[in-house]
Structure formats: structure tokens, C-alpha cells
Protein backbone atom coordinates (compact mmCIF):
# COMPACT_ATOMS: atom_id res chain seq x y z
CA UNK A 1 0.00 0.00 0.00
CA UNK A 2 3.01 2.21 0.85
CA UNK A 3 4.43 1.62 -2.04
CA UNK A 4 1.63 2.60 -4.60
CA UNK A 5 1.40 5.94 -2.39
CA UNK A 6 4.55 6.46 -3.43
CA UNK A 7 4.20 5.81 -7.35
CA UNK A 8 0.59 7.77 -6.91
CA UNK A 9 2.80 10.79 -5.29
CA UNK A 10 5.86 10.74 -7.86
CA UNK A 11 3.77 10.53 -10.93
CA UNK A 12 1.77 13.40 -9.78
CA UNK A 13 4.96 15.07 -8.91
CA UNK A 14 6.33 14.31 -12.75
CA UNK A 15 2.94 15.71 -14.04
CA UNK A 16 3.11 18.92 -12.03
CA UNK A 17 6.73 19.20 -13.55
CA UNK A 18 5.86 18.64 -17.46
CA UNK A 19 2.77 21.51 -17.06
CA UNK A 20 4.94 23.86 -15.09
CA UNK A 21 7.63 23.27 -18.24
CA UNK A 22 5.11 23.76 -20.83
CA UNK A 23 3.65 27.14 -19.07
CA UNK A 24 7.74 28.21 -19.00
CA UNK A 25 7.45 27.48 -22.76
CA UNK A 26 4.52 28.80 -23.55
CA UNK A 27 5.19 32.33 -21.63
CA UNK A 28 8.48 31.98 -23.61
CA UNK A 29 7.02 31.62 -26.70
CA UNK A 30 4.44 34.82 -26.11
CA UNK A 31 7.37 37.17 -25.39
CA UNK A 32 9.38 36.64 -27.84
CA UNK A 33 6.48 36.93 -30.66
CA UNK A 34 5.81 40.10 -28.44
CA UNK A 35 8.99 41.22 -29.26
CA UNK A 36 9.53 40.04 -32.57
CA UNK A 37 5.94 42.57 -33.82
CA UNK A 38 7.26 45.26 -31.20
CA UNK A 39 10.30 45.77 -33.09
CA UNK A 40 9.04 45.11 -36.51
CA UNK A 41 6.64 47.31 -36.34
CA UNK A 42 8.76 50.49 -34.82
CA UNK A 43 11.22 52.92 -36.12
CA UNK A 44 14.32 51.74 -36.67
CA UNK A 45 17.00 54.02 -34.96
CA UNK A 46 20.73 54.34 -35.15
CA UNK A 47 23.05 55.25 -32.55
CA UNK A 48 25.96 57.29 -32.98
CA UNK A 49 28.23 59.62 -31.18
CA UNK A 50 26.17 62.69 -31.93
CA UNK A 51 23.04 60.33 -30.04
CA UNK A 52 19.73 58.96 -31.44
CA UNK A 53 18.94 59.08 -35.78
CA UNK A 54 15.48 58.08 -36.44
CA UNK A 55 15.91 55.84 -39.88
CA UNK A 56 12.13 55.31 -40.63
CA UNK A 57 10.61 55.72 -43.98
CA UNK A 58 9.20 58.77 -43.33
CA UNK A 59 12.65 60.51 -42.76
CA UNK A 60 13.69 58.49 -46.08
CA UNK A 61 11.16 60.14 -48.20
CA UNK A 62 12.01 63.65 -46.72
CA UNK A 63 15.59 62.52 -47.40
CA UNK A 64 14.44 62.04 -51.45
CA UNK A 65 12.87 65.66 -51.17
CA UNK A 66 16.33 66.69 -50.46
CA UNK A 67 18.02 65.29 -52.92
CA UNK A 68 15.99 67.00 -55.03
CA UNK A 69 16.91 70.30 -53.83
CA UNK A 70 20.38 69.37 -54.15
CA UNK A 71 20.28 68.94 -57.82
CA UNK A 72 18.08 72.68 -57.48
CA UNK A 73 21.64 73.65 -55.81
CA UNK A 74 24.09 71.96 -58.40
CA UNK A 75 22.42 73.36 -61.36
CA UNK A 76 23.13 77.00 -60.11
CA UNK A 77 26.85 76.11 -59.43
CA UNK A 78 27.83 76.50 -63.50
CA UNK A 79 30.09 79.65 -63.89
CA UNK A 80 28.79 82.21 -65.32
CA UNK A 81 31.29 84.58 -67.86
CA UNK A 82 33.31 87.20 -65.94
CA UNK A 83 33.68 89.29 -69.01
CA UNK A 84 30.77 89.40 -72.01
CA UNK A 85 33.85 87.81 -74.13
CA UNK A 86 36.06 85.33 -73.04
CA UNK A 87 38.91 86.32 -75.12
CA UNK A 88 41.97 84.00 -73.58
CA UNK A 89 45.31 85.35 -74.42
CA UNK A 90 47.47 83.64 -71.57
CA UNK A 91 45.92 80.15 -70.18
CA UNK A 92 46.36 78.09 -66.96
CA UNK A 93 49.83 76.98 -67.74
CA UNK A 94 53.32 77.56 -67.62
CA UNK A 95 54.37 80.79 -70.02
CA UNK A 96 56.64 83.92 -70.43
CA UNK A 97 55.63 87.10 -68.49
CA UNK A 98 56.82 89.67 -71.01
CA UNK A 99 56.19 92.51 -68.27
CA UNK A 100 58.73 90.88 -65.54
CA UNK A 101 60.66 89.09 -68.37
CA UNK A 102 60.46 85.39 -66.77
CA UNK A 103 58.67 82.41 -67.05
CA UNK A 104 56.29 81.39 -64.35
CA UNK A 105 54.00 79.59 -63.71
CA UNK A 106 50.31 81.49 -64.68
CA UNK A 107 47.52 80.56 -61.81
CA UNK A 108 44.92 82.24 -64.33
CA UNK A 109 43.43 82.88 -67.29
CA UNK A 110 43.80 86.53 -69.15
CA UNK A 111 40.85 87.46 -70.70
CA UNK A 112 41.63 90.65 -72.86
CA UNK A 113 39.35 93.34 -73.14
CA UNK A 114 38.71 97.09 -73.25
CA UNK A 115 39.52 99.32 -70.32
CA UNK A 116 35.89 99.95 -69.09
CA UNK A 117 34.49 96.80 -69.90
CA UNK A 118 32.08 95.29 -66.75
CA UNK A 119 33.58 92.83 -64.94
CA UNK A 120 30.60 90.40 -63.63
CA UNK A 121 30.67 87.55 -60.45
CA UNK A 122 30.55 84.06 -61.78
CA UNK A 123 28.74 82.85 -58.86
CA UNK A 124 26.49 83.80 -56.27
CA UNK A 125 29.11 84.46 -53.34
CA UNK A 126 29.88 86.99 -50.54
CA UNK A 127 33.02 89.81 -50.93
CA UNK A 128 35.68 88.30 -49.29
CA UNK A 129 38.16 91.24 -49.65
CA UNK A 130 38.88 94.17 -52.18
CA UNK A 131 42.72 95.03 -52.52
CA UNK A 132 43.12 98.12 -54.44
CA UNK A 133 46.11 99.29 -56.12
CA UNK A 134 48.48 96.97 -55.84
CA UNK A 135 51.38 97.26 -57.62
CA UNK A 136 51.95 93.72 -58.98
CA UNK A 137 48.10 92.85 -59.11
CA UNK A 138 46.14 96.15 -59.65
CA UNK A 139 42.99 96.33 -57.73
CA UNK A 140 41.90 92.74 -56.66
CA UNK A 141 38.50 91.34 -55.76
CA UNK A 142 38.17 88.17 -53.70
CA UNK A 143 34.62 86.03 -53.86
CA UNK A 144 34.14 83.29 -51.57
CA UNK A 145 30.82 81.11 -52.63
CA UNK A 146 30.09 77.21 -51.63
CA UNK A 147 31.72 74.63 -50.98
CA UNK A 148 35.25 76.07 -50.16
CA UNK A 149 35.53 78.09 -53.85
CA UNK A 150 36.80 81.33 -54.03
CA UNK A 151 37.09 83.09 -57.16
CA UNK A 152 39.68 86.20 -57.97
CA UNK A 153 39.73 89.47 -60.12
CA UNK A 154 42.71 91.43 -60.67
CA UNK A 155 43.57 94.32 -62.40
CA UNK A 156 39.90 96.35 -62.57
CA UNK A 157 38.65 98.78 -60.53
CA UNK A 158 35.55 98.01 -58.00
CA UNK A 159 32.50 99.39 -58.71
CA UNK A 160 31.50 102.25 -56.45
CA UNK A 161 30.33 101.18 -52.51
CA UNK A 162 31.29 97.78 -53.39
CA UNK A 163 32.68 96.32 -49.90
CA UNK A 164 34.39 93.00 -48.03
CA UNK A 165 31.18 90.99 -46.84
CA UNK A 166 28.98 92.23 -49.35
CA UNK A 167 26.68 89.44 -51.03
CA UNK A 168 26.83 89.25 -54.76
CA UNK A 169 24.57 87.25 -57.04
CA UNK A 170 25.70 85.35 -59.88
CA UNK A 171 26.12 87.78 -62.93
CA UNK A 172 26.55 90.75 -61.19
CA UNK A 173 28.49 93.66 -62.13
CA UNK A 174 31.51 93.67 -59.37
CA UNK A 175 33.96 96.22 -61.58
CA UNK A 176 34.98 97.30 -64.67
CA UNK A 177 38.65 96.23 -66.38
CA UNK A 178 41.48 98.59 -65.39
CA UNK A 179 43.82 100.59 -67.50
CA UNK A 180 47.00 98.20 -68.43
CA UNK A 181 49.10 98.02 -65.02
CA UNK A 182 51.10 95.98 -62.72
CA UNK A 183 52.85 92.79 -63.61
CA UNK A 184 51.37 92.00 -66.40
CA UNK A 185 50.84 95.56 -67.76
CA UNK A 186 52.45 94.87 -71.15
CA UNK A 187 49.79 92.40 -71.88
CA UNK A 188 47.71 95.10 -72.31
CA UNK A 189 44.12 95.75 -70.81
CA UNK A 190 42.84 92.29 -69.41
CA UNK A 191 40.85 90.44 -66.48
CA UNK A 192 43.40 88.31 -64.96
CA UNK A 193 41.15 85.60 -63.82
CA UNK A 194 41.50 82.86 -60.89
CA UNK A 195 39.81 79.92 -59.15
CA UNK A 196 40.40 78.32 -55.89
CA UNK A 197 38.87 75.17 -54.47
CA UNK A 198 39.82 74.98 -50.73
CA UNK A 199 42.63 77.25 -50.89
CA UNK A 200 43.78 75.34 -53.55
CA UNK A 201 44.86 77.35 -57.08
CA UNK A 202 42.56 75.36 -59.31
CA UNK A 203 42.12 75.43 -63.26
CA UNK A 204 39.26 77.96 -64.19
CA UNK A 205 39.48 76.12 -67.63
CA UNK A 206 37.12 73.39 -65.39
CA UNK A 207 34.95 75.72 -64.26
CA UNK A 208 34.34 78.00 -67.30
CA UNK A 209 32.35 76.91 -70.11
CA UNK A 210 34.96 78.87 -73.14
CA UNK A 211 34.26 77.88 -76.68
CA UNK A 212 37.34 79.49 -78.05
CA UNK A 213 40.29 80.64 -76.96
């Protein structure tokens, strides 16, 4: 009799164990599909050092609407002509300097034109700095615009009230071409013409759009 107490008691013991196993499972089972529709159906966020990006779809079709305003942004980046007539006497290159009688190396492009011709910005851009009357480079005009160009005029003369941190737009009538002077005074009456990307002397033949030189 003792004995079949005892099976009686261990089965029920075994029972109790296999339905306390298969409630562990079961709760198991529930939190994980719990978590597996919590996270499925949230935004998706990155972490970085600046903190919390939100990378949901919404953000990516604002992101698309920006894109298109970039290509708004690139189209308006094409040079415009500093002079009506891009008349290119001395390139981007190494040459001769008649005026200083030496070859060096030319960080512009001469555009030849009357004395009194209207000197226009190529880009929309903001007066860096107006040198005037120097006596290697005439009066100089500095434009800084995007993306770390700067664009340079020498040897015109500003137009009237023009100032440093003045905003130009592209096409813009910054001076007219000076009287033949400086270091390149024998070349005669000329934009000398330059482009910088970062600092960086850069070739304004990739910039400019010049049929003939």
C-alpha cells in the first residue's frame, strides 16, 4: 500500500513538472512573438556619437525631397562669364611674363578686353576682400561662394560702394577692367582671372564653359 502511495505521489509530482515546463514554454514563446511585432513594427533608430537618428521611412522620403533640392543647388553652381567675351590670351599653364621678363608659372586665365568693360561675379558668393592698387596685381576682388571656392579678379577697378562681406549674385556687375598696369601691364588691358577650391589654385578652364580661346 506504501508503495503505490509512493508511485501515486511521484507521478503526480512528474505531471506537475511537465505543465509547469510547458507554461515556461509557452510564456516563452508569447514574449518573444511580443517582441519580434514590437520591433518590426517600430522605427528603426541608429546610434551614434552625436546620439539617437530616427531611420524610418518617413525621414527616407524627406531625405528624397532633399536630394531634389540638391540637384536645385548643383544646377546654379555652373560659372557664369566674368567678361561678355572670353577672349583667352594667356591660359592656366606655364608661359613667359613679357612685363617681368620670366617664365612662371600662370595661376589664371587673361581674358583681354577694353579698359571699361564690366567685370561680372561668376557665382552667387559673398566679398571676401577688395585690394586696391596693388602694384603687382592692380585692384583685386576676392569672392568666396560654396563649398570652399573662391574666385579672384585682378587688375579692374571696383565698382562704387562695393565692400568686403557684401553678397553678390551670380552675374553681377563687381567692376569694370582697369587701365594696363602691374605685372602683367604689357599684356595690355585684361581680367586676370582665378579659381580656388579649398585654398587650392585650381584650373578655371574646369569651371568656365569657353568655346574658343
Amino acid at each position: 500500500m506504501s508503495e503505490e502511495r509512493n508511485n501515486s505521489t511521484g507521478r503526480r509530482k512528474l505531471l506537475t513538472y511537465y505543465i509547469i515546463l510547458a507554461a515556461c514554454i509557452l510564456v516563452i514563446a508569447a514574449i518573444t512573438l511580443t517582441v519580434i511585432f514590437t520591433v518590426g513594427n517600430s522605427d528603426t533608430l541608429e546610434i551614434d556619437g552625436g546620439g539617437v537618428t530616427d531611420t524610418d521611412d518617413d525621414d527616407d522620403a524627406n531625405d528624397d525631397g532633399d536630394d531634389g533640392d540638391d540637384t536645385d543647388v548643383a544646377v546654379t553652381t555652373e560659372f557664369a562669364s566674368p567678361v561678355a567675351e572670353m577672349n583667352v590670351i594667356n591660359d592656366y599653364t606655364f608661359y613667359y611674363n613679357k612685363t617681368l621678363d620670366c617664365y612662371h608659372y600662370h595661376t589664371g586665365l587673361d581674358m583681354a578686353a577694353e579698359a571699361g568693360t564690366e567685370v561680372m561675379a561668376c557665382l552667387d558668393g559673398t566679398i571676401e576682400s577688395i585690394t586696391v592698387g596693388d602694384i603687382l596685381d592692380g585692384t583685386k576682388i576676392v569672392i568666396s561662394h560654396a563649398d570652399g571656392v573662391t574666385t579672384s579678379y585682378y587688375f579692374i577697378d571696383a565698382a562704387e560702394g562695393l565692400k568686403a562681406g557684401d553678397t553678390v549674385s551670380r552675374g553681377d556687375v563687381i567692376g569694370t577692367v582697369a587701365q594696363p598696369t602691374g605685372s602683367e601691364y604689357k599684356e595690355g588691358a585684361h581680367l586676370h582671372f582665378e579659381v580656388a577650391k579649398n585654398g587650392e589654385t585650381a584650373d578655371p578652364n574646369d569651371y568656365l564653359d569657353i568655346d574658343e580661346k
